[in-house]
C-alpha atoms as a PDB file:
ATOM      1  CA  UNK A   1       0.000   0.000   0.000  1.00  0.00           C
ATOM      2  CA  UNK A   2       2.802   2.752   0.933  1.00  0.00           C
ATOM      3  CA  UNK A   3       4.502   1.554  -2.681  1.00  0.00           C
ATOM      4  CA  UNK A   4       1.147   2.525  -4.735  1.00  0.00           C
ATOM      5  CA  UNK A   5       0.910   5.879  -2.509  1.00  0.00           C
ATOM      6  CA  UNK A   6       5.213   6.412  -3.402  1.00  0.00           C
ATOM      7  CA  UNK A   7       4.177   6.031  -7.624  1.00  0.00           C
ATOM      8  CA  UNK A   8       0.798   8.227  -7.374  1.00  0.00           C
ATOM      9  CA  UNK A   9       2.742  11.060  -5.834  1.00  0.00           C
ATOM     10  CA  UNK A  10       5.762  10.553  -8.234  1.00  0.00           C
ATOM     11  CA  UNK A  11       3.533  10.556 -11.380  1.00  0.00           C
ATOM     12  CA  UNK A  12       1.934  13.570  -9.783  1.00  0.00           C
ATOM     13  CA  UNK A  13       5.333  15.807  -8.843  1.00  0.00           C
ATOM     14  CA  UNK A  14       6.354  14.065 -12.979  1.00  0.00           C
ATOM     15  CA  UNK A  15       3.227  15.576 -14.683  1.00  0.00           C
ATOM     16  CA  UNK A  16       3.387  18.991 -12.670  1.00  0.00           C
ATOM     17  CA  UNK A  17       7.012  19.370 -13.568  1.00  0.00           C
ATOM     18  CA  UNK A  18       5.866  18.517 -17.909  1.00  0.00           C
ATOM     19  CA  UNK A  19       3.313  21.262 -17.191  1.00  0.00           C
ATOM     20  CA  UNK A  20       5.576  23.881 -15.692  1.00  0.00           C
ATOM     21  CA  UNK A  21       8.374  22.834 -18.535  1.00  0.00           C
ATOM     22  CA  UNK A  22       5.525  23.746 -21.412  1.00  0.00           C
ATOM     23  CA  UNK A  23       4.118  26.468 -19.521  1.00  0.00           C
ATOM     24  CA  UNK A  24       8.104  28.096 -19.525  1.00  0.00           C
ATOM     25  CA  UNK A  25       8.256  26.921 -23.218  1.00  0.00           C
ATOM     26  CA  UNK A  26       4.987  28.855 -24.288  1.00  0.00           C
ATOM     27  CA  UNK A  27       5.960  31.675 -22.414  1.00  0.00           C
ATOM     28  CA  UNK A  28       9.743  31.663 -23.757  1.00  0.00           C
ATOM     29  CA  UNK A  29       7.697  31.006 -27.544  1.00  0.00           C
ATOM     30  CA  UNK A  30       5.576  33.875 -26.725  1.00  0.00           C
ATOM     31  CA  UNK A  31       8.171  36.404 -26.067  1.00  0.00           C
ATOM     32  CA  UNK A  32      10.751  35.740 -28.733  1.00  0.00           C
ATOM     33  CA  UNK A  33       8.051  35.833 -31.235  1.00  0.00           C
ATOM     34  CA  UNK A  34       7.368  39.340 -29.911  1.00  0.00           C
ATOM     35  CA  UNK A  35      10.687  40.311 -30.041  1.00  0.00           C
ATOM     36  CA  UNK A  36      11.497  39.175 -33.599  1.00  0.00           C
ATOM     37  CA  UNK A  37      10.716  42.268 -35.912  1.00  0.00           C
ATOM     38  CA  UNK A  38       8.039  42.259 -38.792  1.00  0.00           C
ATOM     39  CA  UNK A  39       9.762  41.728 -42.035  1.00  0.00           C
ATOM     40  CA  UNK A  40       8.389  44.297 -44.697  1.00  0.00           C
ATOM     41  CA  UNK A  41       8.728  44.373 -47.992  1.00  0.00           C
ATOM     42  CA  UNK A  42      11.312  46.909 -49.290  1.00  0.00           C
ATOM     43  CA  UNK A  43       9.158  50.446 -50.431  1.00  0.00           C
ATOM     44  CA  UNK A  44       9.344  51.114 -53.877  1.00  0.00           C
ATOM     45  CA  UNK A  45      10.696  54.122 -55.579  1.00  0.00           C
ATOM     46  CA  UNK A  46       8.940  57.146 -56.516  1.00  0.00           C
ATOM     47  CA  UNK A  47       9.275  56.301 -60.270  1.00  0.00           C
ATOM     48  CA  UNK A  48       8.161  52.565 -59.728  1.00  0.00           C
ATOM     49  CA  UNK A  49       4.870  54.197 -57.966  1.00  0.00           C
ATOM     50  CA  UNK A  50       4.272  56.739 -60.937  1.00  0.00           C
ATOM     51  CA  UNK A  51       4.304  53.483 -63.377  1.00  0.00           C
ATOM     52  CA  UNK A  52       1.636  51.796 -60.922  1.00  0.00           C
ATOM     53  CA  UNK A  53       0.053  54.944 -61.248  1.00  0.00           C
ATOM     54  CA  UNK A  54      -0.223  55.321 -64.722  1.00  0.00           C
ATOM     55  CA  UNK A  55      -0.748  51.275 -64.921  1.00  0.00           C
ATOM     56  CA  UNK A  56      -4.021  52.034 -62.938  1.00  0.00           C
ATOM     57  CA  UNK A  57      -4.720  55.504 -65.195  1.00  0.00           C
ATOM     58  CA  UNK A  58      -5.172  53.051 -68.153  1.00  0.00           C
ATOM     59  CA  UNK A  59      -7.312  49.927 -66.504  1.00  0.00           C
ATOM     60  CA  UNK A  60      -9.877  52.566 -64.961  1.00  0.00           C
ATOM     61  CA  UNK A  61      -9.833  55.927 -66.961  1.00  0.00           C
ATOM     62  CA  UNK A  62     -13.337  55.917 -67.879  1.00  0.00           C
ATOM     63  CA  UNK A  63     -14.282  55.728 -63.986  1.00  0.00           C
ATOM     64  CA  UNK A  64     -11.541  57.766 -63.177  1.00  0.00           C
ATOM     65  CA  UNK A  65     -11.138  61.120 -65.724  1.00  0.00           C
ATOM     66  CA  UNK A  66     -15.470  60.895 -65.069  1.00  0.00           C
ATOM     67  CA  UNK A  67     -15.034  61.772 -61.802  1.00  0.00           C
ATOM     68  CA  UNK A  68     -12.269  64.659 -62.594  1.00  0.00           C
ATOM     69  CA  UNK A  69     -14.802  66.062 -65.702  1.00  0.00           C
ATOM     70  CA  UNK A  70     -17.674  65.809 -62.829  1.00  0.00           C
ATOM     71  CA  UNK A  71     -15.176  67.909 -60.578  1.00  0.00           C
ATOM     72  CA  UNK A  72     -14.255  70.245 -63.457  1.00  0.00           C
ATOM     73  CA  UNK A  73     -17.675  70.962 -63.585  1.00  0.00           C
ATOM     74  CA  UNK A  74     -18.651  71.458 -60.283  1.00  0.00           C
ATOM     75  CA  UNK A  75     -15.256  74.087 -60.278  1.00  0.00           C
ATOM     76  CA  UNK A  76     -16.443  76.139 -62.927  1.00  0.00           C
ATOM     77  CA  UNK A  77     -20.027  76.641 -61.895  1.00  0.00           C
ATOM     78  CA  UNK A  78     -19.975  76.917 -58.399  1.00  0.00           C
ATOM     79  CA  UNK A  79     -16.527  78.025 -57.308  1.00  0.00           C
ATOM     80  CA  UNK A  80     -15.417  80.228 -60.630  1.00  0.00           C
ATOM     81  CA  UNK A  81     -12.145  78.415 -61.106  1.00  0.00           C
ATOM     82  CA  UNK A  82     -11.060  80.290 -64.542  1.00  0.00           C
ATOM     83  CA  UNK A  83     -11.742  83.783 -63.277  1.00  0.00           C
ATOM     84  CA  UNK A  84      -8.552  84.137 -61.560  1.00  0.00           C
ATOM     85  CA  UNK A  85      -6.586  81.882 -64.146  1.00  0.00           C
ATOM     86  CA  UNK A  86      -7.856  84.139 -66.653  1.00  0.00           C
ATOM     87  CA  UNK A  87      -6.443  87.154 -65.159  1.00  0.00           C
ATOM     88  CA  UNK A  88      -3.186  85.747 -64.423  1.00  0.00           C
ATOM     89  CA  UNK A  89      -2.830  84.702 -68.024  1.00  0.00           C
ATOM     90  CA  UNK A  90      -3.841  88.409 -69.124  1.00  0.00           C
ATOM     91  CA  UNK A  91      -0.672  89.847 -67.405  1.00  0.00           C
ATOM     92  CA  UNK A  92       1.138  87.059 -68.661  1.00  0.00           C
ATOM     93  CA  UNK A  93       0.280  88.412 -72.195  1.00  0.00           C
ATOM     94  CA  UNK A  94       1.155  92.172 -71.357  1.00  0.00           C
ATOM     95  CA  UNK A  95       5.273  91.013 -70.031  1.00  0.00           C
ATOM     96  CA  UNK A  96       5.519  88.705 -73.538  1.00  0.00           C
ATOM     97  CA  UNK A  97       4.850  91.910 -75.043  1.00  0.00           C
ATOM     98  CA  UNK A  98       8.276  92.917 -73.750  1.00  0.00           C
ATOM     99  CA  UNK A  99      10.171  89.798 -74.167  1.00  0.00           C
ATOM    100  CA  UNK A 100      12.859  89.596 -76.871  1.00  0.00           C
ATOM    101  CA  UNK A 101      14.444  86.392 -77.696  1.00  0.00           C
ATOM    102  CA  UNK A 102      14.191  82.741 -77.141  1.00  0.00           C
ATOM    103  CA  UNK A 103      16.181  82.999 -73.835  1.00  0.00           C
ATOM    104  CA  UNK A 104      14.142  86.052 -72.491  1.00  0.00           C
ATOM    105  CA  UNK A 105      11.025  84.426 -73.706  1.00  0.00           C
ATOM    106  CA  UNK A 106      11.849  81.682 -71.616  1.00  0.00           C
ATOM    107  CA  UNK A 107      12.167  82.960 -68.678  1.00  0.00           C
ATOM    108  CA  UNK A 108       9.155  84.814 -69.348  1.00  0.00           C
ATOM    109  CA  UNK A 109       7.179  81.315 -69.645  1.00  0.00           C
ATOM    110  CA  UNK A 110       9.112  80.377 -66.458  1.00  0.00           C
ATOM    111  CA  UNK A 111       8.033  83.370 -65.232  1.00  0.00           C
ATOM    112  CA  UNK A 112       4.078  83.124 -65.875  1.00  0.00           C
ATOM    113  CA  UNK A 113       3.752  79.637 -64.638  1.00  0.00           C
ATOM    114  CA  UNK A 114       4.878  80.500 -61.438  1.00  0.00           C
ATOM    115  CA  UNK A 115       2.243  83.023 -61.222  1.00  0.00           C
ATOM    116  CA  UNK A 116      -0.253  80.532 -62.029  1.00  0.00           C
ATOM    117  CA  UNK A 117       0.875  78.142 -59.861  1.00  0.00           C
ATOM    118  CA  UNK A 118       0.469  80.847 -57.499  1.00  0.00           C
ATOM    119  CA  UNK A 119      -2.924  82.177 -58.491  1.00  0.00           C
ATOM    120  CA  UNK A 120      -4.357  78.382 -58.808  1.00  0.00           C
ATOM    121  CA  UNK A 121      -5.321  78.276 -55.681  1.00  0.00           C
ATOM    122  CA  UNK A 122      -6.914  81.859 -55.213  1.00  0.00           C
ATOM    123  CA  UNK A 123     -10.077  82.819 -56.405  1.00  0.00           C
ATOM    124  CA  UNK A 124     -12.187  86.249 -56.728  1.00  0.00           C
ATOM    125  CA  UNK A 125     -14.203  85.727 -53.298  1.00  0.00           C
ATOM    126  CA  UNK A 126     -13.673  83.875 -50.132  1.00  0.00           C
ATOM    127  CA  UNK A 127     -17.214  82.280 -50.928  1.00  0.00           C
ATOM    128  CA  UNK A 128     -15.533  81.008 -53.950  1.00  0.00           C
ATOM    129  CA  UNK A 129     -12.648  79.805 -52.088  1.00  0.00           C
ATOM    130  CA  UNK A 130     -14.589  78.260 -49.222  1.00  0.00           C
ATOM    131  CA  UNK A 131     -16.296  76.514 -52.069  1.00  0.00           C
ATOM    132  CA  UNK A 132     -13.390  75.016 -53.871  1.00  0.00           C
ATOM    133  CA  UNK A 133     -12.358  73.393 -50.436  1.00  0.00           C
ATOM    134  CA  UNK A 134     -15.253  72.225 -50.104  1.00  0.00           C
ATOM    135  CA  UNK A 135     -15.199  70.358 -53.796  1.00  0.00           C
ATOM    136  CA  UNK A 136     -11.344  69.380 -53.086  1.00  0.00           C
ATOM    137  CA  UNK A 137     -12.747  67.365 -49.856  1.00  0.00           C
ATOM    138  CA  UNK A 138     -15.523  65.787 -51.250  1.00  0.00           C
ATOM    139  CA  UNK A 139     -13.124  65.096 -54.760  1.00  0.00           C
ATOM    140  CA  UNK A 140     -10.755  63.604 -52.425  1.00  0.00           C
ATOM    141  CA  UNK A 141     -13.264  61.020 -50.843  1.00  0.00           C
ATOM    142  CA  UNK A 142     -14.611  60.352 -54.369  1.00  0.00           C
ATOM    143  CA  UNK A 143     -11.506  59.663 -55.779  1.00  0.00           C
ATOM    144  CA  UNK A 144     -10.470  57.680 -52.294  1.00  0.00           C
ATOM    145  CA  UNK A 145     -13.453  55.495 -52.692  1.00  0.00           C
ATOM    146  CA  UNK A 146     -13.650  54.427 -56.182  1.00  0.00           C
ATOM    147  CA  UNK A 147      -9.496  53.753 -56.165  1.00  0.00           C
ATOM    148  CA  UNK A 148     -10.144  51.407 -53.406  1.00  0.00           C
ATOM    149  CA  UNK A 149     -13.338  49.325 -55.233  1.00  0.00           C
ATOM    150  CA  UNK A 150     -11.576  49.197 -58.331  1.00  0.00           C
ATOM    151  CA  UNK A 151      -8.422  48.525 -56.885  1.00  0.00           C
ATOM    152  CA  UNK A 152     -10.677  45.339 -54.907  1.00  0.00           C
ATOM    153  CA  UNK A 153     -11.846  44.226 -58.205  1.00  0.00           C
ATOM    154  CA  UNK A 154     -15.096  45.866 -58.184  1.00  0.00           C
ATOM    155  CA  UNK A 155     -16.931  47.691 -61.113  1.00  0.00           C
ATOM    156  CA  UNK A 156     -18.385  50.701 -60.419  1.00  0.00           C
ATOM    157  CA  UNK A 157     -19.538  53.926 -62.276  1.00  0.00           C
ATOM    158  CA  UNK A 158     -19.054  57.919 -61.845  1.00  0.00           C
ATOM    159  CA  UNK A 159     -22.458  57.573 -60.318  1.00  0.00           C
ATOM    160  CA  UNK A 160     -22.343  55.223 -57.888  1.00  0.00           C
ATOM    161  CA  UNK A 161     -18.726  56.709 -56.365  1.00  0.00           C
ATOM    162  CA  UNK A 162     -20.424  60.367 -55.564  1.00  0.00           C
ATOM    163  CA  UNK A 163     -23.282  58.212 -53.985  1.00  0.00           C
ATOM    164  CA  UNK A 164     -21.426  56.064 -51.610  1.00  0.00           C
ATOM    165  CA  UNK A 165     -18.401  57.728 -51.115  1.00  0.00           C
ATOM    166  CA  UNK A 166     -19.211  60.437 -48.532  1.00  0.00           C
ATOM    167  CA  UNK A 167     -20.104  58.438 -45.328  1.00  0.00           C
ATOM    168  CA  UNK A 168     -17.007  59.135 -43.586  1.00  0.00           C
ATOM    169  CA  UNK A 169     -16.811  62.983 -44.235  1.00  0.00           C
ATOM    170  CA  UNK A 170     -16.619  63.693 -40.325  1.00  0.00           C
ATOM    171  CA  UNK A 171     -13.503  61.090 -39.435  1.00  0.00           C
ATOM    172  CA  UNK A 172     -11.814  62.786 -42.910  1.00  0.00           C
ATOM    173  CA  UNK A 173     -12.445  65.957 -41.844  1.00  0.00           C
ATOM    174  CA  UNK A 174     -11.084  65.350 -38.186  1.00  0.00           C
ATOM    175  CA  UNK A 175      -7.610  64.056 -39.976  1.00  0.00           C
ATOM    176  CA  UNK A 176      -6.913  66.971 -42.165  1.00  0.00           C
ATOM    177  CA  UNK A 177      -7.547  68.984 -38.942  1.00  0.00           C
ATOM    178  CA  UNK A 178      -4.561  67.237 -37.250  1.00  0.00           C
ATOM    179  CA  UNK A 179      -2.949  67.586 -40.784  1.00  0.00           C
ATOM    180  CA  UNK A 180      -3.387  71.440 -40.494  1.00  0.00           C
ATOM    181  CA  UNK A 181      -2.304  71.645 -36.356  1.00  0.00           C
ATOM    182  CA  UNK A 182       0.935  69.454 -38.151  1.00  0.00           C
ATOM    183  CA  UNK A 183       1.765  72.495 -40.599  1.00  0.00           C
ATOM    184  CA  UNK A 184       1.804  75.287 -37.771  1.00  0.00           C
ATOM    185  CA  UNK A 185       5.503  74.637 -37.279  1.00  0.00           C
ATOM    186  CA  UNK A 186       6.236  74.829 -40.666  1.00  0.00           C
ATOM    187  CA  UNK A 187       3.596  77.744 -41.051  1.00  0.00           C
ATOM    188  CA  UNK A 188       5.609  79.910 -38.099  1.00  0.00           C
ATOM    189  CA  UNK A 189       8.706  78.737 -39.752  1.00  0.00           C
ATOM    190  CA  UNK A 190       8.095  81.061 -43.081  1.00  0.00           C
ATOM    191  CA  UNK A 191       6.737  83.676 -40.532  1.00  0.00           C
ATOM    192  CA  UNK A 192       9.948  83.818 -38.958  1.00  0.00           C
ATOM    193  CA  UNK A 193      11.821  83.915 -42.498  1.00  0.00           C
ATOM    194  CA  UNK A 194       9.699  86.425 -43.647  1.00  0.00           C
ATOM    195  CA  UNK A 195       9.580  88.704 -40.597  1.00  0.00           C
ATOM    196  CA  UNK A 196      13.442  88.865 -40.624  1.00  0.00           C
ATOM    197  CA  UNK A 197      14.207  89.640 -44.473  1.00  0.00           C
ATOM    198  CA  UNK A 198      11.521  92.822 -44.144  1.00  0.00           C
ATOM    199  CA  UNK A 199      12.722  93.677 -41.298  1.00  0.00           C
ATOM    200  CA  UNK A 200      16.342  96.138 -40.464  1.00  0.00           C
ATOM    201  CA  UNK A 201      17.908  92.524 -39.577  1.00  0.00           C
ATOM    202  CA  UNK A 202      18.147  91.018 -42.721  1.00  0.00           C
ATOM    203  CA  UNK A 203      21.342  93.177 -43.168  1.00  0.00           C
ATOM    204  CA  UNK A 204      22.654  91.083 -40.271  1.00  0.00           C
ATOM    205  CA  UNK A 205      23.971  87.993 -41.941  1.00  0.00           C
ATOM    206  CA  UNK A 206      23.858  86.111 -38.617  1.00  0.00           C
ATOM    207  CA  UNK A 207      20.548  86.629 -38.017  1.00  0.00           C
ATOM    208  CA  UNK A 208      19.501  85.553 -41.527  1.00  0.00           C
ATOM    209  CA  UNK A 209      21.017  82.164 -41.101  1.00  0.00           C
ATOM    210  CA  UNK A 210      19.610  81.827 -37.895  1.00  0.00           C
ATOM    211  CA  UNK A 211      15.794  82.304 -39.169  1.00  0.00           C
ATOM    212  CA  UNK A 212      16.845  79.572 -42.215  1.00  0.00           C
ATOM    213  CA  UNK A 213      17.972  77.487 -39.630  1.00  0.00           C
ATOM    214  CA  UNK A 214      14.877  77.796 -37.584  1.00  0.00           C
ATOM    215  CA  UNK A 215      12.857  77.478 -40.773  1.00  0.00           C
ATOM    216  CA  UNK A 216      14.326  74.042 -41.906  1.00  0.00           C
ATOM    217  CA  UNK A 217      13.892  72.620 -38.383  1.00  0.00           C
ATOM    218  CA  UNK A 218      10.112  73.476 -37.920  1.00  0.00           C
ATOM    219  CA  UNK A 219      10.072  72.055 -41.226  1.00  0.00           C
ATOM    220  CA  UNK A 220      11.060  68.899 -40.729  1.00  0.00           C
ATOM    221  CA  UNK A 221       8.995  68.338 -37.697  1.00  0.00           C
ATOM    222  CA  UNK A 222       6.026  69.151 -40.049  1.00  0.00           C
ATOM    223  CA  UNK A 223       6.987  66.831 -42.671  1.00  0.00           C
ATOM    224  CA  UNK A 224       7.910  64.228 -40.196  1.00  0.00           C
ATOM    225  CA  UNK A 225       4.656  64.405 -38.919  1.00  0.00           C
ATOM    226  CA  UNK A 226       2.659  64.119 -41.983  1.00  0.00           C
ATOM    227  CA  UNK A 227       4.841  61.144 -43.180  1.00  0.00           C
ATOM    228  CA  UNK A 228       2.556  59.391 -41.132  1.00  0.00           C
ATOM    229  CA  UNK A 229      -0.269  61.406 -41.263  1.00  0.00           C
ATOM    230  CA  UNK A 230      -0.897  62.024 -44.935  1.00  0.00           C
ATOM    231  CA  UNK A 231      -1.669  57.736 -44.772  1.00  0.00           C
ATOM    232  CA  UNK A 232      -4.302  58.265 -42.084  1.00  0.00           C
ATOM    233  CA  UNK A 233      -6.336  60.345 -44.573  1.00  0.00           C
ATOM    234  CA  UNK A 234      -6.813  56.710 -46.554  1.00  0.00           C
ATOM    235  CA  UNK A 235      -6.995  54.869 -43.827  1.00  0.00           C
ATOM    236  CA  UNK A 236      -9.518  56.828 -41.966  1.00  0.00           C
ATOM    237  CA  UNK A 237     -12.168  55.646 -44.793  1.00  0.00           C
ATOM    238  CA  UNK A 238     -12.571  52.712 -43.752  1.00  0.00           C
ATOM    239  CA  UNK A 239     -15.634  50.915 -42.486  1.00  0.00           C
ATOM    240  CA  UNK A 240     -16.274  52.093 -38.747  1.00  0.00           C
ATOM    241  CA  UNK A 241     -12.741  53.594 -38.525  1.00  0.00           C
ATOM    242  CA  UNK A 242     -12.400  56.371 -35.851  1.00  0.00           C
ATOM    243  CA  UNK A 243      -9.457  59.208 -36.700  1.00  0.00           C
ATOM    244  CA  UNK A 244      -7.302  58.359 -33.434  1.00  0.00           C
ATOM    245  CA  UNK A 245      -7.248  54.566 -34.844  1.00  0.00           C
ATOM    246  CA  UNK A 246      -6.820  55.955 -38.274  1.00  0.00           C
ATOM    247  CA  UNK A 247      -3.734  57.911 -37.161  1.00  0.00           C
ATOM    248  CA  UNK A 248      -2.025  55.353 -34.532  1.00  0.00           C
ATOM    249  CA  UNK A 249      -2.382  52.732 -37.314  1.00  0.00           C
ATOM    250  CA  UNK A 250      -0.638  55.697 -39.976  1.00  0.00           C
ATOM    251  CA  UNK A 251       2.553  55.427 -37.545  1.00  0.00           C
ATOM    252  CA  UNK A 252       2.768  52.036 -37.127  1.00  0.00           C
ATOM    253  CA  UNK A 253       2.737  52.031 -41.008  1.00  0.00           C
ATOM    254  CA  UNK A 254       5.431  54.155 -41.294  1.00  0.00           C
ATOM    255  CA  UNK A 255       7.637  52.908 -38.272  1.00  0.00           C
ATOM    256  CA  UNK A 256      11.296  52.738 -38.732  1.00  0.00           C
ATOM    257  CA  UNK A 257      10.695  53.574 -42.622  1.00  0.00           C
ATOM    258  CA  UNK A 258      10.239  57.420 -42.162  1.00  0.00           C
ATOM    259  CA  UNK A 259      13.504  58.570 -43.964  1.00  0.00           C
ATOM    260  CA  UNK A 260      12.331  56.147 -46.841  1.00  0.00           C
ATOM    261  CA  UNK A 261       8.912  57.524 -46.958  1.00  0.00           C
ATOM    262  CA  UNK A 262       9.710  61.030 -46.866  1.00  0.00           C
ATOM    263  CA  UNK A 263      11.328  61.545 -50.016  1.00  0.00           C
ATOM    264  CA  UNK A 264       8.166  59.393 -52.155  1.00  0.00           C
ATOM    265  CA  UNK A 265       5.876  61.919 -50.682  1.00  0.00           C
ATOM    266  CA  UNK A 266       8.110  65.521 -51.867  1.00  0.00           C
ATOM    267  CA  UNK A 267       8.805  63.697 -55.174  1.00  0.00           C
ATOM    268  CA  UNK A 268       5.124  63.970 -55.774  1.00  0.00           C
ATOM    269  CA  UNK A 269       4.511  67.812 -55.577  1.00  0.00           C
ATOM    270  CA  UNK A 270       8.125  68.367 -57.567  1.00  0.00           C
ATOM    271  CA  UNK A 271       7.160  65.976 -60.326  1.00  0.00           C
ATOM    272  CA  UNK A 272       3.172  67.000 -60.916  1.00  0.00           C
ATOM    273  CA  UNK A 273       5.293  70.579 -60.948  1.00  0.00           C
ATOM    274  CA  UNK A 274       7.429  69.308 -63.658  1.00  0.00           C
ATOM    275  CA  UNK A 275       4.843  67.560 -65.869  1.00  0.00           C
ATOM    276  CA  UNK A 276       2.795  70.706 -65.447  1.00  0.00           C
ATOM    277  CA  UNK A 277       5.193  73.021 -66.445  1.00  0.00           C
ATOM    278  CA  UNK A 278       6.868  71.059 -69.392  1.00  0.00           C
ATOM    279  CA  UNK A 279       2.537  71.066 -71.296  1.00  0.00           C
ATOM    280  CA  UNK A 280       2.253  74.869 -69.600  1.00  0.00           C
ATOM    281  CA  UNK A 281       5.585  76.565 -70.821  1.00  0.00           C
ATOM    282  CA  UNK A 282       5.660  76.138 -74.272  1.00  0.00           C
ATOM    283  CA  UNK A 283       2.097  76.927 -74.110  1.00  0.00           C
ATOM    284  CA  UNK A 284       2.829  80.780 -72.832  1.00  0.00           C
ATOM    285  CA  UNK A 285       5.438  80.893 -75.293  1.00  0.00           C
ATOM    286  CA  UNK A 286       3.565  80.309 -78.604  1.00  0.00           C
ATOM    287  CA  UNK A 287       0.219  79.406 -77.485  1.00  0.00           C
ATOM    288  CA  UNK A 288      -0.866  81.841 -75.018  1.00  0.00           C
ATOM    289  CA  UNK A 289      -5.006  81.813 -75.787  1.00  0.00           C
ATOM    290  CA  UNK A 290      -5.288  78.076 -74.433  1.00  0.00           C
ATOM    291  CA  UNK A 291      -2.993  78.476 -71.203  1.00  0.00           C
ATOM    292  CA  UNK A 292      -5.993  79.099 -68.933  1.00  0.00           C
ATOM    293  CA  UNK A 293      -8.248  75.826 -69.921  1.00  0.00           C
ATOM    294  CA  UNK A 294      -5.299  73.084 -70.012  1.00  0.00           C
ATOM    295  CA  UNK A 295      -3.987  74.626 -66.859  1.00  0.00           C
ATOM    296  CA  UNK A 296      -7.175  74.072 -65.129  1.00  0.00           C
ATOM    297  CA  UNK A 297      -7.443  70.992 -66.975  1.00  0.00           C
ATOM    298  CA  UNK A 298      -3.896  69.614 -65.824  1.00  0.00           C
ATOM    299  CA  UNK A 299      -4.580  70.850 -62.299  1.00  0.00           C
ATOM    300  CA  UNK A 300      -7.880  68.641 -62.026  1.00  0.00           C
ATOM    301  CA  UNK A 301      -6.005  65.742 -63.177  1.00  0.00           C
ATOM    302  CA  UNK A 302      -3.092  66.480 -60.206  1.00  0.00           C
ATOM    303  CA  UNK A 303      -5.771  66.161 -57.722  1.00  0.00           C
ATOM    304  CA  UNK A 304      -6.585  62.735 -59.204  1.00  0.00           C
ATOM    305  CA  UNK A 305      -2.926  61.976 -59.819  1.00  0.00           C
ATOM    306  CA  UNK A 306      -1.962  62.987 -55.874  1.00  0.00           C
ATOM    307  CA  UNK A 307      -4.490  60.792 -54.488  1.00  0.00           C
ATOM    308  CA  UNK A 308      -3.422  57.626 -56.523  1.00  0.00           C
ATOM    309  CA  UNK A 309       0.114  58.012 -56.066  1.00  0.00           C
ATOM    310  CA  UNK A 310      -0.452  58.477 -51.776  1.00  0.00           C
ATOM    311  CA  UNK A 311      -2.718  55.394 -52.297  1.00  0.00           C
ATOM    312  CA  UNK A 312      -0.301  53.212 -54.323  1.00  0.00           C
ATOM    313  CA  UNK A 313       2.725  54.291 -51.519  1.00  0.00           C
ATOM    314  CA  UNK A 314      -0.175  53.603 -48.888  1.00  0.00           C
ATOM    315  CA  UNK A 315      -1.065  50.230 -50.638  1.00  0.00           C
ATOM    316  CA  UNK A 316       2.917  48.664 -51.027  1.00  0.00           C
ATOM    317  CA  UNK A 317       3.474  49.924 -47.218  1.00  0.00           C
ATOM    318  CA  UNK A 318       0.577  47.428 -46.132  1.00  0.00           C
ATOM    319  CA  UNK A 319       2.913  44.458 -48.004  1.00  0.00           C
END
């Protein structure tokens, strides 16, 4: 009888010491599988993103430039888009009148698409302005939406995208808020710059490069900021997404890949830029009655072009 008693207790101290041996095991499991680092897939470069965006131009341009000619529309009736295109084209006219030689003309073209790049965005009334944010927003979730049902395989038409696209208008709006608090820095930076070189300092070499200095480092800490939050704009439109989910998933998207993502996003404004300007230029130089419509034209498609580029870089950071 004391032998049988002896084994039970032995079999009993053996199977408590198996279970504390997998018990360490799972835990020891657990913990280096927490400690081993996801494994992304490298992020592609800015000219390998332009061909997926071009790729995605010609599978779904009927969808896709019916949207922009809906939001072309929109622009000119509502929001008067050409009136202050029109205007900067006019004084564009009056300085060719002065230019003399291919060189001088030139920088004369040079010259006039700067000022419609900087006129673009201006318009005769703040009713008309408040009104062409409002189309950019609801373009943006248009464009947002249909990119990510024909992206998923779906067909869909113009119709159907201004329909369903606008359910998460609040959550959107609440991100490009943070967006805009994210741009102060940068926004007091170029307050700083230009308070100093108007000012009786700007003689003061010193004090020049310390306003440059203070302007690239607000800077950065905008653009570091919206390297992560420019995603949460896509991500925020999803199905019962809420903006502080939106934007804490945006950083863990981005997370140890910042200096890669940073330069994809300022190669977009310096290439649309580019493309613009090589259709606009020679336009101003021999062409100068058409500048107004193709650069309203070419400015529609940008909107269309920056939201599928942000989505493509959004898309291969998800791999």
């Amino acid at each position: 009888m004391p032998k049988k008693k002896t084994t039970k207790k032995a079999k009993a101290a053996a199977s408590t010491k198996v279970a504390a041996k997998t018990k360490a095991a799972k835990k020891m499991a657990k913990k280096t599988d927490i400690q081993k680092p996801k494994i992304h897939q490298p992020v592609p470069s800015s000219f390998s993103i332009t061909g997926q965006v071009i790729k995605v131009f010609r599978n779904y341009w009927r969808v896709l430039f019916g949207i922009v000619a809906v939001y072309l529309i929109l622009n000119i009736i509502f929001a008067s888009g050409l009136s202050s295109l029109s205007t900067a084209v006019t004084n564009i006219r009056f300085d060719f009148t002065s230019a003399t030689g291919e060189s001088h003309a030139f920088a004369k073209g040079l010259s006039g698409f700067g000022s419609l790049i900087a006129s673009s965005g201006a318009s005769g009334s703040s009713s008309a302005s408040v009104l062409q944010s409002i189309l950019f927003i609801i373009e943006s979730l248009v464009i947002i939406w249909a990119l990510r049902q024909l992206l998923a395989g779906k067909k869909i038409g113009v119709k159907e995208a201004y329909y369903h696209s606008m359910y998460p208008l609040i959550p959107f709006l609440l991100v490009i808020f943070v967006i805009i608090l994210q741009l102060l820095p940068l926004s007091f930076g170029v307050l700083v710059v230009s308070a100093v070189s108007t000012s009786a300092a700007a003689s003061i070499s010193a004090i020049t490069w310390i306003a440059w200095l203070i302007f690239i480092i607000l800077g950065c800490w905008s653009f570091y900021m919206l390297s992560s939050s420019l995603f949460a704009l896509y991500i925020v439109t999803l199905p019962e997404m809420h903006p502080r989910e939106a934007l804490a998933s945006a950083k863990k998207l981005v997370h140890h890949r910042r200096l890669k993502v940073i330069p994809k996003i300022l190669f977009l404004p310096v290439f649309i830029l580019i493309a613009m300007g090589i259709v606009i230029i020679p336009l101003i130089m021999f062409a100068t009655a058409v500048v107004a419509p193709v650069f309203y034209l070419l400015s529609m498609l940008s909107v269309l072009f920056l939201h599928t580029y942000l989505y493509s870089l959004y898309r291969s950071l998800l791999a």
